[in-house]
PDB file of N, CA and C in Angstrom:
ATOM      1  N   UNK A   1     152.390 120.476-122.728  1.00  0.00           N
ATOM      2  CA  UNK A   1     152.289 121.813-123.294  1.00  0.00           C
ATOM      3  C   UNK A   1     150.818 122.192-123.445  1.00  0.00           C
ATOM      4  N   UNK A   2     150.711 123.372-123.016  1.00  0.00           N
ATOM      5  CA  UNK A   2     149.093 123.721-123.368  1.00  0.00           C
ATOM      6  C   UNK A   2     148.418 124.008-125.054  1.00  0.00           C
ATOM      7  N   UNK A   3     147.305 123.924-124.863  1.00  0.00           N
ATOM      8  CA  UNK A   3     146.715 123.557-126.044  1.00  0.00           C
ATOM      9  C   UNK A   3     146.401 124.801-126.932  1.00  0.00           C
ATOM     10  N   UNK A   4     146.722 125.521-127.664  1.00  0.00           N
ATOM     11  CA  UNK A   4     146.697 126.887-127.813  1.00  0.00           C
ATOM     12  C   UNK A   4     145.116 127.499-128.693  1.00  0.00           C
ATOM     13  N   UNK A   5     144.274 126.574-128.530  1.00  0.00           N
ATOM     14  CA  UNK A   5     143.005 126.105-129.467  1.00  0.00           C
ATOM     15  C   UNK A   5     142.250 124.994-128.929  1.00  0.00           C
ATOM     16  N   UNK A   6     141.451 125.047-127.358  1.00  0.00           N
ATOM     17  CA  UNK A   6     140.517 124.273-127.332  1.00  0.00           C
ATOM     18  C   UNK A   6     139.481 124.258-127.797  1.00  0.00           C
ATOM     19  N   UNK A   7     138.746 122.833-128.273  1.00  0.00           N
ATOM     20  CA  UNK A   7     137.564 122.924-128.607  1.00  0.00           C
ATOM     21  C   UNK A   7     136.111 122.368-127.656  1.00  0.00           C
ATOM     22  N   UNK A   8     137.106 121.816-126.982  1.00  0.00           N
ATOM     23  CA  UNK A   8     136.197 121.634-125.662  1.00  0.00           C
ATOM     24  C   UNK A   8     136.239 122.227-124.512  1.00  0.00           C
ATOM     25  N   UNK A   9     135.299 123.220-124.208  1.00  0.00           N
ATOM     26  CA  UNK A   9     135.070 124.416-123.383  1.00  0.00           C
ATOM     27  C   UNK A   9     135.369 123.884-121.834  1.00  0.00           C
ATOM     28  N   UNK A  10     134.287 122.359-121.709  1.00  0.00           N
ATOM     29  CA  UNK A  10     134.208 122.039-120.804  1.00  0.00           C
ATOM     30  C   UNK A  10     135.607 121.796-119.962  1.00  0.00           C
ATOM     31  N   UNK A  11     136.448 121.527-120.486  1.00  0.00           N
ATOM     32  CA  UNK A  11     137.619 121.501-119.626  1.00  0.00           C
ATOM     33  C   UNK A  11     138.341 122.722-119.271  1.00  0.00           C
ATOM     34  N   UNK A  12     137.670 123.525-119.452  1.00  0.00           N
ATOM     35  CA  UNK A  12     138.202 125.314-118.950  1.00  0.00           C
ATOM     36  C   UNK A  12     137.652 125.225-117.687  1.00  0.00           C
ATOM     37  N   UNK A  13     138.531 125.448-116.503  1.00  0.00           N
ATOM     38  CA  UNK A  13     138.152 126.183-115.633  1.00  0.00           C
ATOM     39  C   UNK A  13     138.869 126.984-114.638  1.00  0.00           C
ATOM     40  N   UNK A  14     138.199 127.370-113.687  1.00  0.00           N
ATOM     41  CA  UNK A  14     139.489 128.736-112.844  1.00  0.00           C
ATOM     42  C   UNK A  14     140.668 128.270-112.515  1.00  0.00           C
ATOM     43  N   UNK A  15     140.683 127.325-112.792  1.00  0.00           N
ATOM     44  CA  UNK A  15     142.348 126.762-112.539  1.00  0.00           C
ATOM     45  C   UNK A  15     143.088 126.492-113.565  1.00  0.00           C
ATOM     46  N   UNK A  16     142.597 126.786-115.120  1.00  0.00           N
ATOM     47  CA  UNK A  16     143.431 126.669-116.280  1.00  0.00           C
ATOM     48  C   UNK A  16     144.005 127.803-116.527  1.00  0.00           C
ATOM     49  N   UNK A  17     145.078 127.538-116.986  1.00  0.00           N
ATOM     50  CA  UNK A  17     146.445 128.519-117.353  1.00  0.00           C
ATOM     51  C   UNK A  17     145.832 129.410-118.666  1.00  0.00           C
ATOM     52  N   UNK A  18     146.312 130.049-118.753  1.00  0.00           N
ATOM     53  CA  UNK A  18     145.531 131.714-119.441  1.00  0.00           C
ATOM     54  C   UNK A  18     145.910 130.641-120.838  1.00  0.00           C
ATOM     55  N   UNK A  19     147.153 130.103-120.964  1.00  0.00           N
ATOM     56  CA  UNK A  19     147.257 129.541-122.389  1.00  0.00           C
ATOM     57  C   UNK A  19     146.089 128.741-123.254  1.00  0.00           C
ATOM     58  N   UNK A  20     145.223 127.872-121.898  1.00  0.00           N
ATOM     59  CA  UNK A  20     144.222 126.862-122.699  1.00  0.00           C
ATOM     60  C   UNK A  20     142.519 127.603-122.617  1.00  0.00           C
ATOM     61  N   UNK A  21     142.873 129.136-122.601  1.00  0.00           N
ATOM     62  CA  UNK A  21     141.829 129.761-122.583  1.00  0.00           C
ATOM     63  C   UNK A  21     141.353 130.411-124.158  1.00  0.00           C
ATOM     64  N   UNK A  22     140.093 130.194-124.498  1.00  0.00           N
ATOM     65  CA  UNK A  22     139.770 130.328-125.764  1.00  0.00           C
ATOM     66  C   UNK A  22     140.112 131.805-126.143  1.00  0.00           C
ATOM     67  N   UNK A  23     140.859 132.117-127.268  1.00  0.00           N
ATOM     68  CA  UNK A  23     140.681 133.778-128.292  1.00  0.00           C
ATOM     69  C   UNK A  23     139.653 134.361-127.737  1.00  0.00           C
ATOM     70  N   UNK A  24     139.569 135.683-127.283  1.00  0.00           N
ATOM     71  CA  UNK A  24     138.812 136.491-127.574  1.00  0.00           C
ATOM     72  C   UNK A  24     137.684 136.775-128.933  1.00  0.00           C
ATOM     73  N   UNK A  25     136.219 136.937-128.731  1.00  0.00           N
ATOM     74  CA  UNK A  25     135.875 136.088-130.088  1.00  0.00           C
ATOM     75  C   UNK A  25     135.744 135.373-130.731  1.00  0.00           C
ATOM     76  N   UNK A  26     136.011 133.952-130.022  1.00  0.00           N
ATOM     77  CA  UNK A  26     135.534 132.556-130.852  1.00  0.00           C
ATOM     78  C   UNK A  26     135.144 131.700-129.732  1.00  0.00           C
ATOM     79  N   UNK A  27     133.720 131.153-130.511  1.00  0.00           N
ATOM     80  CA  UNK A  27     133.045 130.373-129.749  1.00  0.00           C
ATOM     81  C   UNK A  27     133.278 129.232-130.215  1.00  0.00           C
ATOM     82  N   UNK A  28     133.595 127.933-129.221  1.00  0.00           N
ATOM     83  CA  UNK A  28     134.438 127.119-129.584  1.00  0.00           C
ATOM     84  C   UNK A  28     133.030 126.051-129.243  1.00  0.00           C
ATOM     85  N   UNK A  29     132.220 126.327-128.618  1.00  0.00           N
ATOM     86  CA  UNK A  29     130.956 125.604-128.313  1.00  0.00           C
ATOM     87  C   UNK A  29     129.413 126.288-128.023  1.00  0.00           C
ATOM     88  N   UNK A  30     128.429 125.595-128.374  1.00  0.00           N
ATOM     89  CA  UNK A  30     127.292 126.113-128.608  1.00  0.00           C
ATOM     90  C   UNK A  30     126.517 126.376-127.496  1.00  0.00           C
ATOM     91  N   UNK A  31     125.626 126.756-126.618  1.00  0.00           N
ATOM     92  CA  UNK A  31     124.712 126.742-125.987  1.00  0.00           C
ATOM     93  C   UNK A  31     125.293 126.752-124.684  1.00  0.00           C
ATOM     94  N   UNK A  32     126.401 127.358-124.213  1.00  0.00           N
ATOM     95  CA  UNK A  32     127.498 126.614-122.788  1.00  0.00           C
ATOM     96  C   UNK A  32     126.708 127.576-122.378  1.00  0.00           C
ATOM     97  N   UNK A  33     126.182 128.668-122.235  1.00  0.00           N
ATOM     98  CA  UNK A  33     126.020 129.916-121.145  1.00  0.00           C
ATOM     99  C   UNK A  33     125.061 129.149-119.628  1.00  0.00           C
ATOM    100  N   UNK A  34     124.208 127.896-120.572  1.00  0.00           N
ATOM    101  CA  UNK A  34     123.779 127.527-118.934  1.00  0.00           C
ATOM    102  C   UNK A  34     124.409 126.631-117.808  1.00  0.00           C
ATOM    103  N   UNK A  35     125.535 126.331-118.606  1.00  0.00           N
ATOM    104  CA  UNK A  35     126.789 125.785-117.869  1.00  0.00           C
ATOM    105  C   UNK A  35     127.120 126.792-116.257  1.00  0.00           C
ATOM    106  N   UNK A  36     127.505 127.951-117.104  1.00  0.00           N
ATOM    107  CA  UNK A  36     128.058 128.874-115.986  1.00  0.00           C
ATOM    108  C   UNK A  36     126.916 130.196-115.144  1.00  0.00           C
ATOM    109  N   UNK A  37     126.975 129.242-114.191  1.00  0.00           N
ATOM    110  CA  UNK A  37     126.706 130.431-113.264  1.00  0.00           C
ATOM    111  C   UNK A  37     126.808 132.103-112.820  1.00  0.00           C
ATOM    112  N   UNK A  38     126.410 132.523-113.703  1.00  0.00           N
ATOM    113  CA  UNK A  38     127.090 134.130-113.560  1.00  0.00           C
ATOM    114  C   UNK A  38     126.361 135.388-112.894  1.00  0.00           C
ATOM    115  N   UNK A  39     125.450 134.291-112.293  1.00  0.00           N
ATOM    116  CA  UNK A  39     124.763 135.701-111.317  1.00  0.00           C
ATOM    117  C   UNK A  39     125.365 135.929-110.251  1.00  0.00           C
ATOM    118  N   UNK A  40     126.900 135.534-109.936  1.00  0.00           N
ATOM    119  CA  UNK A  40     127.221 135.525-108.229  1.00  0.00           C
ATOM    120  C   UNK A  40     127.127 136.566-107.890  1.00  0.00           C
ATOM    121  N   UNK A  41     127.707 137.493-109.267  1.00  0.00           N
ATOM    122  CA  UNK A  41     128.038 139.168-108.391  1.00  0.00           C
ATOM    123  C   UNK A  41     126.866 139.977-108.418  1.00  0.00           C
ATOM    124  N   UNK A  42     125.592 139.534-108.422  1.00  0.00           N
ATOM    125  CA  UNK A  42     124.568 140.493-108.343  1.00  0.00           C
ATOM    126  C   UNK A  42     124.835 140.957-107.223  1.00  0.00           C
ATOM    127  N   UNK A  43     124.622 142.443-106.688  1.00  0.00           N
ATOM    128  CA  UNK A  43     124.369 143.610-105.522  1.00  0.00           C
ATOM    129  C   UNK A  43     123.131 143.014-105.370  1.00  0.00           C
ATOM    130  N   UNK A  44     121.841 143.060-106.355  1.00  0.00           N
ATOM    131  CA  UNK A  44     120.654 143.434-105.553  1.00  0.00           C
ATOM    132  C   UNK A  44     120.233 142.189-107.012  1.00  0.00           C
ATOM    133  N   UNK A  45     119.041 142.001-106.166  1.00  0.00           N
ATOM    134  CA  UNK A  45     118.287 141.123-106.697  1.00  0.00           C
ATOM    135  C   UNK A  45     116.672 141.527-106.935  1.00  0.00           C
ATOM    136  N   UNK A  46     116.079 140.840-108.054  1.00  0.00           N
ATOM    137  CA  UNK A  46     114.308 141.093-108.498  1.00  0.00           C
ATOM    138  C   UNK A  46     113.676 139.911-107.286  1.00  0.00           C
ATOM    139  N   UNK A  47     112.305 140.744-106.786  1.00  0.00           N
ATOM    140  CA  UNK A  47     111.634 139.780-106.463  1.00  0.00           C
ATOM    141  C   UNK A  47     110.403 140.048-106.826  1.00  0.00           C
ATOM    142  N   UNK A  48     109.483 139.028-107.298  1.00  0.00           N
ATOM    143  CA  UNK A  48     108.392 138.942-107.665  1.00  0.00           C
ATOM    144  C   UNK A  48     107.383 138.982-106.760  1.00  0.00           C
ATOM    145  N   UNK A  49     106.380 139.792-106.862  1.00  0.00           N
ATOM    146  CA  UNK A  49     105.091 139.194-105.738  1.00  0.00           C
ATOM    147  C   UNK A  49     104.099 139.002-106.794  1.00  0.00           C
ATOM    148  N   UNK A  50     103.818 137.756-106.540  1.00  0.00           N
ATOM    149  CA  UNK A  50     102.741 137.140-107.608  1.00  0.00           C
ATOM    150  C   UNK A  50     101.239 137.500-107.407  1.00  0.00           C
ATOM    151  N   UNK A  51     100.925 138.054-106.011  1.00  0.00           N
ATOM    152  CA  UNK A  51     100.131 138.877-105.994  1.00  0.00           C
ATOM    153  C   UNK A  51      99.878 139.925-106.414  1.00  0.00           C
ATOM    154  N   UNK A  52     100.623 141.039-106.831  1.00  0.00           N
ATOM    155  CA  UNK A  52     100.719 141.774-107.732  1.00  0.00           C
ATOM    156  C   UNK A  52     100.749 142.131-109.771  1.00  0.00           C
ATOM    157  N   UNK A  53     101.467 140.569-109.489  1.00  0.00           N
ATOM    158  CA  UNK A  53     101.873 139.955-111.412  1.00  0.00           C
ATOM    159  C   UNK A  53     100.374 139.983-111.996  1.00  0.00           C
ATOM    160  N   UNK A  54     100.491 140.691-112.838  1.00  0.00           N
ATOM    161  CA  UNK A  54      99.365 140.500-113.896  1.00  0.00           C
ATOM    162  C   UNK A  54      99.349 139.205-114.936  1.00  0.00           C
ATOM    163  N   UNK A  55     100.580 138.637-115.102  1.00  0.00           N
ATOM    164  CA  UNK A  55     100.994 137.697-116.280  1.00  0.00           C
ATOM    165  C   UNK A  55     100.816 138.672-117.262  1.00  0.00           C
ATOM    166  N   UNK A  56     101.542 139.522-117.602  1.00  0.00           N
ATOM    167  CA  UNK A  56     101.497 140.178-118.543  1.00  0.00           C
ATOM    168  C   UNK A  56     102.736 140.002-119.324  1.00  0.00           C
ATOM    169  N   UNK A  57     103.326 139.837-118.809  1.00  0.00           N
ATOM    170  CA  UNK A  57     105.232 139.288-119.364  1.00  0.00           C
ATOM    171  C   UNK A  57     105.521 140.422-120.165  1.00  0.00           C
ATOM    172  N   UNK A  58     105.979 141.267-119.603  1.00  0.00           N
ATOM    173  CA  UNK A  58     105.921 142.528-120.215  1.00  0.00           C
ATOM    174  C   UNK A  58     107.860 142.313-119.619  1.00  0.00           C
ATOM    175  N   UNK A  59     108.256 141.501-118.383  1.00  0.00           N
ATOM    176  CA  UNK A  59     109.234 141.813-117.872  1.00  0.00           C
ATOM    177  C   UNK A  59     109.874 140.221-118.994  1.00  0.00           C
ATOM    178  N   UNK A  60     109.567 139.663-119.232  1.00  0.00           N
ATOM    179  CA  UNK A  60     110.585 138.677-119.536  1.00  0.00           C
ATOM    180  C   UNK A  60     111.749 139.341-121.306  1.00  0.00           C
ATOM    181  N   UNK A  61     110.878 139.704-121.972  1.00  0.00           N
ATOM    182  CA  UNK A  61     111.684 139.904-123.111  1.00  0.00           C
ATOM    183  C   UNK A  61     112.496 141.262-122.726  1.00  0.00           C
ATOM    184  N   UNK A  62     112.291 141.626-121.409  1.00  0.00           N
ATOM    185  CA  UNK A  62     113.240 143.004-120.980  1.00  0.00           C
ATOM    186  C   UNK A  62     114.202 142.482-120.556  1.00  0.00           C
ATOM    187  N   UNK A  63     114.628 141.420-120.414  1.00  0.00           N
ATOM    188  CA  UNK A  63     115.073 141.039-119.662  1.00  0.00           C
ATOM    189  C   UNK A  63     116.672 140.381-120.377  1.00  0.00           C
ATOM    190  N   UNK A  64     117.972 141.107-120.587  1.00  0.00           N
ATOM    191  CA  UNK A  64     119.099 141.192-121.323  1.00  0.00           C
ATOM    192  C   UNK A  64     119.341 139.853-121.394  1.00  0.00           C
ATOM    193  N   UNK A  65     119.443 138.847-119.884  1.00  0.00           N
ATOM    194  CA  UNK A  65     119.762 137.320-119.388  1.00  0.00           C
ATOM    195  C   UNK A  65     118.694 136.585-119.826  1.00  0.00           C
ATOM    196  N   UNK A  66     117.836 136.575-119.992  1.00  0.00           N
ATOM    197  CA  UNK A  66     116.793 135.457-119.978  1.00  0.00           C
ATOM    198  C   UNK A  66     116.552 135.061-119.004  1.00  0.00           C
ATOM    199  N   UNK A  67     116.581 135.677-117.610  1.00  0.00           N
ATOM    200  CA  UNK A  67     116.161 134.747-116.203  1.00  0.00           C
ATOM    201  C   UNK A  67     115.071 134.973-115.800  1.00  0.00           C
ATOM    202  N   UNK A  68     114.204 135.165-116.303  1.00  0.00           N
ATOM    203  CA  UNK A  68     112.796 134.853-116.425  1.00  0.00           C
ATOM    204  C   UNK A  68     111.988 134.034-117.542  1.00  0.00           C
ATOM    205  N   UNK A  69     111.852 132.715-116.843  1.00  0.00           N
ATOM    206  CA  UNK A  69     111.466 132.053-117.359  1.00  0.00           C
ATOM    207  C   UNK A  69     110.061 131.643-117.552  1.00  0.00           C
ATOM    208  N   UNK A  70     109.263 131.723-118.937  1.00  0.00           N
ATOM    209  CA  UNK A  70     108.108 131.335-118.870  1.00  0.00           C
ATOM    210  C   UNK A  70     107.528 129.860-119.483  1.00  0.00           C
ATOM    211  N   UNK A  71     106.744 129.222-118.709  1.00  0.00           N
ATOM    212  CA  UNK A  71     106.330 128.048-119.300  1.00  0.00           C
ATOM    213  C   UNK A  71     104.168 128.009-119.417  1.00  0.00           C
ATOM    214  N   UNK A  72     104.279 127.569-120.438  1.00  0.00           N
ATOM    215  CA  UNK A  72     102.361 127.554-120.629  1.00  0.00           C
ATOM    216  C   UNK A  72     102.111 128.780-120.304  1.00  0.00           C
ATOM    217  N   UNK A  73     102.840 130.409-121.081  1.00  0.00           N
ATOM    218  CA  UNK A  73     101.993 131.217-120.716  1.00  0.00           C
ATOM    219  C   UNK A  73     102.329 131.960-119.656  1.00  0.00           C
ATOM    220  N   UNK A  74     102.859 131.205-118.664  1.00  0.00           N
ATOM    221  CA  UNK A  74     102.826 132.450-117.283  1.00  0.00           C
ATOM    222  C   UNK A  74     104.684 132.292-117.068  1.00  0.00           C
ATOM    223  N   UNK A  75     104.748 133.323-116.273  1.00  0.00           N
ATOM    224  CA  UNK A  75     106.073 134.029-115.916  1.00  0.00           C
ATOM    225  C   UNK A  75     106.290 133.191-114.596  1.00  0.00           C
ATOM    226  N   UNK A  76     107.374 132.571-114.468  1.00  0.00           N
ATOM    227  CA  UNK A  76     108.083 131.594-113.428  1.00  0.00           C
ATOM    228  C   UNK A  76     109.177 132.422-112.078  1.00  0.00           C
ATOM    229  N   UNK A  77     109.293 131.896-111.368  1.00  0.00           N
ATOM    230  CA  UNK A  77     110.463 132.787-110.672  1.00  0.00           C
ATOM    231  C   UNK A  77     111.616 133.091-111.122  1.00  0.00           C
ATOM    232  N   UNK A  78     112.239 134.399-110.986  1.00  0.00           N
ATOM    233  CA  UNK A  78     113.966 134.413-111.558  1.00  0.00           C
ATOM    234  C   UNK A  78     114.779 133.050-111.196  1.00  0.00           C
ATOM    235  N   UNK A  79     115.516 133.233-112.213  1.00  0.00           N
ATOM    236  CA  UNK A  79     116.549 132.622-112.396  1.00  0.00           C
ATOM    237  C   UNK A  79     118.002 132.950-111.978  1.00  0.00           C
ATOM    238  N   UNK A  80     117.882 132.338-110.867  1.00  0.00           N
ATOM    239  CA  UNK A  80     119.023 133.363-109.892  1.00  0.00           C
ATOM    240  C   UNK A  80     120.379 132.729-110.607  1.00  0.00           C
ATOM    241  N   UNK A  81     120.530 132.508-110.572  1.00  0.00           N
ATOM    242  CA  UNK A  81     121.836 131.246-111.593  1.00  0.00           C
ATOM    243  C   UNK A  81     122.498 132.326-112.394  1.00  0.00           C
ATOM    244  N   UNK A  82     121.927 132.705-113.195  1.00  0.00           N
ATOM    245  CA  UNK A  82     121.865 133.572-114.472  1.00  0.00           C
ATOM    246  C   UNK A  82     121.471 135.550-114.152  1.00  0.00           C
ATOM    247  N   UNK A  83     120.574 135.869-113.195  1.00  0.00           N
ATOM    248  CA  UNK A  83     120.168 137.065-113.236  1.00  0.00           C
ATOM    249  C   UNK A  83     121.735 137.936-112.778  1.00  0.00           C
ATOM    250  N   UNK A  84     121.753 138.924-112.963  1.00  0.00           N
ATOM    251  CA  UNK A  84     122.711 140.159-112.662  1.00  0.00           C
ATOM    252  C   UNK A  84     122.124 141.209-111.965  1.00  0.00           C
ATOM    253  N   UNK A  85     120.972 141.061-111.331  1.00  0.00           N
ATOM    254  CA  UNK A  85     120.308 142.307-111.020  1.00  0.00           C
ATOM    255  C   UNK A  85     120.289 143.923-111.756  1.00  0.00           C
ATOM    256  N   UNK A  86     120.456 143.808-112.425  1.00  0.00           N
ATOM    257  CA  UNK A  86     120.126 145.190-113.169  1.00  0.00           C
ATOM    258  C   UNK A  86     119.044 145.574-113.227  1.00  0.00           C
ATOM    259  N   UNK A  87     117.685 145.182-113.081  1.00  0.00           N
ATOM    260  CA  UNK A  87     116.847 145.879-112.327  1.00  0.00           C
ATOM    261  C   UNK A  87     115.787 146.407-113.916  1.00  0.00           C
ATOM    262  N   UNK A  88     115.734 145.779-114.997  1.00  0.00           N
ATOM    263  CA  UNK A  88     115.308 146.361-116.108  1.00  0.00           C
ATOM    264  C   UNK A  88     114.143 145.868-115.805  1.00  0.00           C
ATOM    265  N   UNK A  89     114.093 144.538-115.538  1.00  0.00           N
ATOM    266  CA  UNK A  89     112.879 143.934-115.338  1.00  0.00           C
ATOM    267  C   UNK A  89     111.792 144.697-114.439  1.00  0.00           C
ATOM    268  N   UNK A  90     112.596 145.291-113.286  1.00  0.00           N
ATOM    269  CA  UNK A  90     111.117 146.145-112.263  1.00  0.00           C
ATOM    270  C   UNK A  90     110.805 147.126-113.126  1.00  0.00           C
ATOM    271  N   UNK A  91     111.642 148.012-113.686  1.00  0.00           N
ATOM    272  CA  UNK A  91     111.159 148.662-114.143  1.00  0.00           C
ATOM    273  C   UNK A  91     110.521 148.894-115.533  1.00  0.00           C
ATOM    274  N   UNK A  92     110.417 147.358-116.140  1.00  0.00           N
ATOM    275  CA  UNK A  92     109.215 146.742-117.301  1.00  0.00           C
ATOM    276  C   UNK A  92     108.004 146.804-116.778  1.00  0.00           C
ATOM    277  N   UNK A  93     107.971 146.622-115.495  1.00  0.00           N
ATOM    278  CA  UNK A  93     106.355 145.742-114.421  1.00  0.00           C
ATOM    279  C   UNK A  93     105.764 147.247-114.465  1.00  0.00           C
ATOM    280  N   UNK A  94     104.725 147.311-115.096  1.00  0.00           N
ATOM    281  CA  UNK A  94     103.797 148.318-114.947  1.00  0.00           C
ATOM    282  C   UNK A  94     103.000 148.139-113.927  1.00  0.00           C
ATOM    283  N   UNK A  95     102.679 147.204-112.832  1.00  0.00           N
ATOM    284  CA  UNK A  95     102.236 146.800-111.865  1.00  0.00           C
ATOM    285  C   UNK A  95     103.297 146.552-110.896  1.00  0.00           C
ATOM    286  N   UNK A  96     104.391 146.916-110.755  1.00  0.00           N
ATOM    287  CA  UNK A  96     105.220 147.465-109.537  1.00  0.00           C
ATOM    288  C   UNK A  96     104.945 145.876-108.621  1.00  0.00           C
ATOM    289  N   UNK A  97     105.035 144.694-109.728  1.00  0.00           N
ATOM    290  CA  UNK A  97     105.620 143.477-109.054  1.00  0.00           C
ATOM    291  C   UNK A  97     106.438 143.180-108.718  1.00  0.00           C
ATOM    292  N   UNK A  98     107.419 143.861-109.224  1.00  0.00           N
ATOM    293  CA  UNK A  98     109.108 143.428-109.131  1.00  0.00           C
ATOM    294  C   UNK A  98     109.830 144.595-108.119  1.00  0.00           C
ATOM    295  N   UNK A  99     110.191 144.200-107.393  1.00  0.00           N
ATOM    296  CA  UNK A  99     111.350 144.894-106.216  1.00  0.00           C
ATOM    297  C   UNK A  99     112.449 144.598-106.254  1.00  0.00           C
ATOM    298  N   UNK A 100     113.704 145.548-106.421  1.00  0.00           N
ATOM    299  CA  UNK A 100     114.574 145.396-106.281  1.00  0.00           C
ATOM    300  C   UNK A 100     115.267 145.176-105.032  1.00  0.00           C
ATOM    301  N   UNK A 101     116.095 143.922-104.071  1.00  0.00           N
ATOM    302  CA  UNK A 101     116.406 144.001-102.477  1.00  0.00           C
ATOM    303  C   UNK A 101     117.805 144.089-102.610  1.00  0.00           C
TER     304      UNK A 101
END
């Protein structure tokens, strides 16, 4: 019989029956979002030309996903894993680094 209350996320997947799928509204585990992959359905994607980047990171906190990642300071490549293309980020870049393809 299915479990009507998992607490372990990890055993959810596209092949579990709608029953062992968590309530609407309850997070049954902490930090899973980098588990799942959810950029598949991007249309269009950011690309950076680092020739252009100021390091100004003006695009990362625009950024709804977090797929811009910065380490020591400077701005890293998207995070395709995670991005959705929505496109907030080019249009953060006051230096017209970011292209939408």
């Amino acid at each position: 019989m299915a479990n009507k209350t998992p607490t372990d996320i990890s055993k959810i997947t596209e092949t579990s029956p709608w029953q062992d799928l968590t309530p609407g509204n309850h997070v049954y585990g902490p930090a899973t979002s980098v588990h799942f992959n959810t950029g598949e359905w991007r249309t269009q994607k950011p690309v950076i030309d680092f020739g252009k980047c100021k390091q100004c990171l003006l695009c990362a906190p625009a950024c709804p996903d977090s797929s811009i990642p910065v380490k020591d300071g400077k701005r890293l490549d998207f995070d395709y894993d995670h991005c959705k293309g929505c496109g907030i980020c080019a249009k953060a870049c006051p230096f017209d680094a970011i292209t939408m393809r």
